[in-house]
Protein backbone atom coordinates (compact mmCIF):
# COMPACT_ATOMS: atom_id res chain seq x y z
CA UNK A 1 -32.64 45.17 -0.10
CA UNK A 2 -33.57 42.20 -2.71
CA UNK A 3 -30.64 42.68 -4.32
CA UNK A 4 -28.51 42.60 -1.46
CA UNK A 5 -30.01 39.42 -0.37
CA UNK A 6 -29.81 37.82 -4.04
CA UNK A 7 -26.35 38.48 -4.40
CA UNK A 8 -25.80 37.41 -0.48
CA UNK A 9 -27.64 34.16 -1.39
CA UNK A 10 -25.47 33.69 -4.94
CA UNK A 11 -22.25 34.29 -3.37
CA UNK A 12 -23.36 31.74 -0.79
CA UNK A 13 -23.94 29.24 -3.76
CA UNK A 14 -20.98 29.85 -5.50
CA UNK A 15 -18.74 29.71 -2.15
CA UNK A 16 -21.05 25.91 -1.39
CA UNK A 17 -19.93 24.67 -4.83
CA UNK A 18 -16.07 25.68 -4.48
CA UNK A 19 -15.81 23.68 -1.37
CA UNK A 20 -17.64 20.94 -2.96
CA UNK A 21 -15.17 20.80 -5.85
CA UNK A 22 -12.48 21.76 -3.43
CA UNK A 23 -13.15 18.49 -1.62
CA UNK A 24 -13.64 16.29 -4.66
CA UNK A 25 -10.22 17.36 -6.38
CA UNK A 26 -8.51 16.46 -2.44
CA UNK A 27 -10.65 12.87 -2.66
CA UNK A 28 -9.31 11.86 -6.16
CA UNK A 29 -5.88 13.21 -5.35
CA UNK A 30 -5.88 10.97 -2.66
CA UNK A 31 -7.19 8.03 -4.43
CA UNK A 32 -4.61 8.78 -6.95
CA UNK A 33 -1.74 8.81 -4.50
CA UNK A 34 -2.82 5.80 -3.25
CA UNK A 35 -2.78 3.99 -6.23
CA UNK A 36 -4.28 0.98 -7.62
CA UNK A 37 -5.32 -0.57 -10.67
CA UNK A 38 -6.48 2.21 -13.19
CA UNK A 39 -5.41 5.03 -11.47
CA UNK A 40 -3.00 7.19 -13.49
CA UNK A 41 0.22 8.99 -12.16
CA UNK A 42 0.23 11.60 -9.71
CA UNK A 43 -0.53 14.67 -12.08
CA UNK A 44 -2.88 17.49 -12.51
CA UNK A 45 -3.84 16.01 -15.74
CA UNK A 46 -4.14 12.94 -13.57
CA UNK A 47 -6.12 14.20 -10.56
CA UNK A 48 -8.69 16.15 -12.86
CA UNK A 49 -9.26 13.02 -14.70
CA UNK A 50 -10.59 11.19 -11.22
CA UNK A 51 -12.37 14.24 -9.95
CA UNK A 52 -14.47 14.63 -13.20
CA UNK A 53 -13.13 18.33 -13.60
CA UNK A 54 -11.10 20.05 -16.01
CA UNK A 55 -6.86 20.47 -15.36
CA UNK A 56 -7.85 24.13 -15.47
CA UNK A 57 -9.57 23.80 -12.42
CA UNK A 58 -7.38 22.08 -10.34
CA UNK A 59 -4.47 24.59 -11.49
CA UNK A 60 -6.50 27.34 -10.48
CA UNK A 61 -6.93 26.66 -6.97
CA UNK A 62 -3.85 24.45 -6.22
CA UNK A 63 -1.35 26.20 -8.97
CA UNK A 64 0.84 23.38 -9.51
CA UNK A 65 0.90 19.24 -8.49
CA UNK A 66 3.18 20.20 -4.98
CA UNK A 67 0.51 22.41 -4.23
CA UNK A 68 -2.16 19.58 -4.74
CA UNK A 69 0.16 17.65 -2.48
CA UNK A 70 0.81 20.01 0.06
CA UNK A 71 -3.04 20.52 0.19
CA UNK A 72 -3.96 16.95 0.54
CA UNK A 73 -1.63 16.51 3.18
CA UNK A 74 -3.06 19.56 5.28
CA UNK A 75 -6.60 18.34 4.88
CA UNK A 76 -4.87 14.35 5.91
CA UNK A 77 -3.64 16.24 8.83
CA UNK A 78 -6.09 18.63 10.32
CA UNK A 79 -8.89 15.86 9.79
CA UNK A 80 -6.08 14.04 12.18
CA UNK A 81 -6.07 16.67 14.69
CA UNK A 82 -2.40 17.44 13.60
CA UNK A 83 -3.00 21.15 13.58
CA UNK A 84 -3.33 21.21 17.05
CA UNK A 85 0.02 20.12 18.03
CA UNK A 86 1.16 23.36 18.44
CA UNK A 87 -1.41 23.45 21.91
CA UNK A 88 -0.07 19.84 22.56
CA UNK A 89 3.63 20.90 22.32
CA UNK A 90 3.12 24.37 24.46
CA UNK A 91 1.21 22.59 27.47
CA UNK A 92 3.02 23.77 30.74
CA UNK A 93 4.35 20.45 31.57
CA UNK A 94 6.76 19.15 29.27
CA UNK A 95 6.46 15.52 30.35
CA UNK A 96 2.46 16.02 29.71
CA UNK A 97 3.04 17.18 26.45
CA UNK A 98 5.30 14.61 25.19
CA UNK A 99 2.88 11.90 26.27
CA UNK A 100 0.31 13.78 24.14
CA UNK A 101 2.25 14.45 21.23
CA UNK A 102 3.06 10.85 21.24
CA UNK A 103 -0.55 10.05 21.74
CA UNK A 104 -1.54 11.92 18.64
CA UNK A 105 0.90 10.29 16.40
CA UNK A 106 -0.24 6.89 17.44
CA UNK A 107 -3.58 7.48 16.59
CA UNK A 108 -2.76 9.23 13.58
CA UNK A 109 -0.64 6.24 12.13
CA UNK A 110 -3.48 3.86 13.09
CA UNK A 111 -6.00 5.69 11.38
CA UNK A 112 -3.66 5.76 8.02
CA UNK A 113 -2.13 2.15 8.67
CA UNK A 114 -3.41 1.04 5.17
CA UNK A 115 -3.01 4.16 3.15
CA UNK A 116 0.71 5.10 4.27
CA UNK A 117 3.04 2.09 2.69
CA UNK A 118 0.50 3.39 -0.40
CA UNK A 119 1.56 6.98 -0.42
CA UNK A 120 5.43 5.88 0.74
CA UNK A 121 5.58 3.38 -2.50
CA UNK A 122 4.37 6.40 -4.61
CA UNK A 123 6.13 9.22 -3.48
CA UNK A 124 9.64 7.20 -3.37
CA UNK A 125 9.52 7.19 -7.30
CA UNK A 126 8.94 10.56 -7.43
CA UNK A 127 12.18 12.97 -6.10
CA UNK A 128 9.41 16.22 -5.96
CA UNK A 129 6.63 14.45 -3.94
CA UNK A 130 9.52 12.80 -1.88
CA UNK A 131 10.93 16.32 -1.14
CA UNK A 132 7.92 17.54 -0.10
CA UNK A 133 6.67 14.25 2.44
CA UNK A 134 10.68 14.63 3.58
CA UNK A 135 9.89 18.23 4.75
CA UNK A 136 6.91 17.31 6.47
CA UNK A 137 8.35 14.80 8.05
CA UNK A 138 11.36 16.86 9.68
CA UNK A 139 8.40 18.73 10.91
CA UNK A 140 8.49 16.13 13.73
CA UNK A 141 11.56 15.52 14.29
CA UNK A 142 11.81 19.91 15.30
CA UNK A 143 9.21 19.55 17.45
CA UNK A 144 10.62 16.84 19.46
CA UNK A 145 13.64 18.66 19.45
CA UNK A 146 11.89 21.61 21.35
CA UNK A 147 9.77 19.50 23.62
CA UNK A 148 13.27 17.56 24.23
CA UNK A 149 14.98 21.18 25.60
CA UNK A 150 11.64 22.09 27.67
CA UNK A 151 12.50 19.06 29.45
CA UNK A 152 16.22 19.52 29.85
CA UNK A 153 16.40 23.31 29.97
CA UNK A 154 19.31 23.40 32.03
CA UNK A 155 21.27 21.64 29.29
CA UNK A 156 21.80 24.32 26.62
CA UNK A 157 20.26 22.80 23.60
CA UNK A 158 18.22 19.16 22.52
CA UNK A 159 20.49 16.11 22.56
CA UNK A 160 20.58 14.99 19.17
CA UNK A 161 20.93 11.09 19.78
CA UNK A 162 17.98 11.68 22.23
CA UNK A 163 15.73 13.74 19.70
CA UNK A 164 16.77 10.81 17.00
CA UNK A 165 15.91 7.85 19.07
CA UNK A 166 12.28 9.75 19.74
CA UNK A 167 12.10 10.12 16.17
CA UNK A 168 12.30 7.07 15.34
CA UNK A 169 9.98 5.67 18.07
CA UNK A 170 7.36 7.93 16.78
CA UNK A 171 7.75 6.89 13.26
CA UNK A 172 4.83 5.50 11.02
CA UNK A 173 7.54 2.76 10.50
CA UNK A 174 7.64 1.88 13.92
CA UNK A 175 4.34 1.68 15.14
CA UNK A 176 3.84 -0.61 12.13
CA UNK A 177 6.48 -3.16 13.12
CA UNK A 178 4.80 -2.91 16.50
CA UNK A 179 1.48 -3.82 15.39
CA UNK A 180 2.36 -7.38 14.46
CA UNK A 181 1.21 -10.51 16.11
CA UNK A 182 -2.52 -9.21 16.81
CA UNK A 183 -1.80 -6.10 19.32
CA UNK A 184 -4.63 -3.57 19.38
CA UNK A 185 -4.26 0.24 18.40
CA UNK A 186 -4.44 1.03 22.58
CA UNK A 187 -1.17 -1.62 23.26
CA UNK A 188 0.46 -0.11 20.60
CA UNK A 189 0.69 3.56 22.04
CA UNK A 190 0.91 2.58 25.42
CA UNK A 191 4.48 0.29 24.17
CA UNK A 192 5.40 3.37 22.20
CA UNK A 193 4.97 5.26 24.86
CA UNK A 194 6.77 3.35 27.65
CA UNK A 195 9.03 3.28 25.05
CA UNK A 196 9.52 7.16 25.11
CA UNK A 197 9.36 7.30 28.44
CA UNK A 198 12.24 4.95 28.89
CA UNK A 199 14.72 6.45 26.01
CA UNK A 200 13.59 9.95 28.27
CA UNK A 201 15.03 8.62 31.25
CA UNK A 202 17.90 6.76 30.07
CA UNK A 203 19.14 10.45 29.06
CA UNK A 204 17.79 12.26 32.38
């Protein structure tokens, strides 16, 4: 029974101190994406540098620099509530969920206001990290598609001008333009989302 709890209790310690170096490789990878004075490219080499870690080590749990990226991004968006959307999207009422999808992305872009024109300047000068944000990006763009034929179901299939006008209005891009001239994080989403509400009609 000692041994059983000795190895319980080691395997407990190892597991703690993956996580911890888990987490440190995702922190320097993100201060790495964001840039700044010192910071070196976007590279396992990079990466290990900043975390204090060998490029052994990040290659064994990540594999290769788009799966650093694709990591960082997942922990970006489930810290962001973004792995809930799937609940958001599948709500019964299609109106309700396109208010809270909306809401989410709002509050997502505020949260990341200073980091994103960061990580856009970076990734734009590299085609592989570009690829990958692009694909993430589209992510959005299907789900408004969907939540776009929930509310039109009679209709066939999602409007495409409609679906691209919502894309846009829920772009990072947009709520930044919108956040000139002094308006608060709560005035933002509730323009972006009369916004919505509007383009939805116009089509209805």
């Amino acid at each position: 029974m000692t041994v059983k709890r000795s190895r319980a209790y080691s395997s407990a310690t190892r597991s703690a101190a993956a996580d911890e170096t888990r987490a440190r490789i995702l922190d320097a990878a993100r201060a790495v994406l964001a840039g700044g004075p010192g910071m070196p490219a976007f590279s396992l080499d990079g990466v290990a540098r900043v975390a204090g870690v060998t490029r052994l080590t990040v290659y064994n749990r990540f594999e290769s620099r788009r799966g650093l990226l694709e990591a960082l991004f997942d922990d970006i968006a489930r810290a962001a509530g973004l792995f809930d959307l799937p609940q958001v999207i599948g709500q019964p009422d299609p109106a309700r969920a396109l208010r809270d999808f909306v809401g989410v992305f709002c509050r997502f872009w505020t949260t990341h206001h200073t980091a994103m024109p960061r990580f856009h300047a970076v990734i734009r000068l590299d085609d592989e990290l570009a690829a990958s944000f692009a694909e993430r990006t589209e992510r959005r763009r299907h789900a408004l598609a969907a939540l776009v034929r929930r509310l039109f179901p009679r209709r066939g299939k999602a409007d495409a001008e409609l679906v691209d006008v919502l894309f846009a209005l829920t772009s990072f891009e947009f709520h930044a333009m919108l956040c000139a001239h002094g308006r608060s994080a709560n005035a933002v989403e509730a323009l972006v989302q009369r916004l919505v509400a509007e383009a939805v009609d116009g089509y209805r």
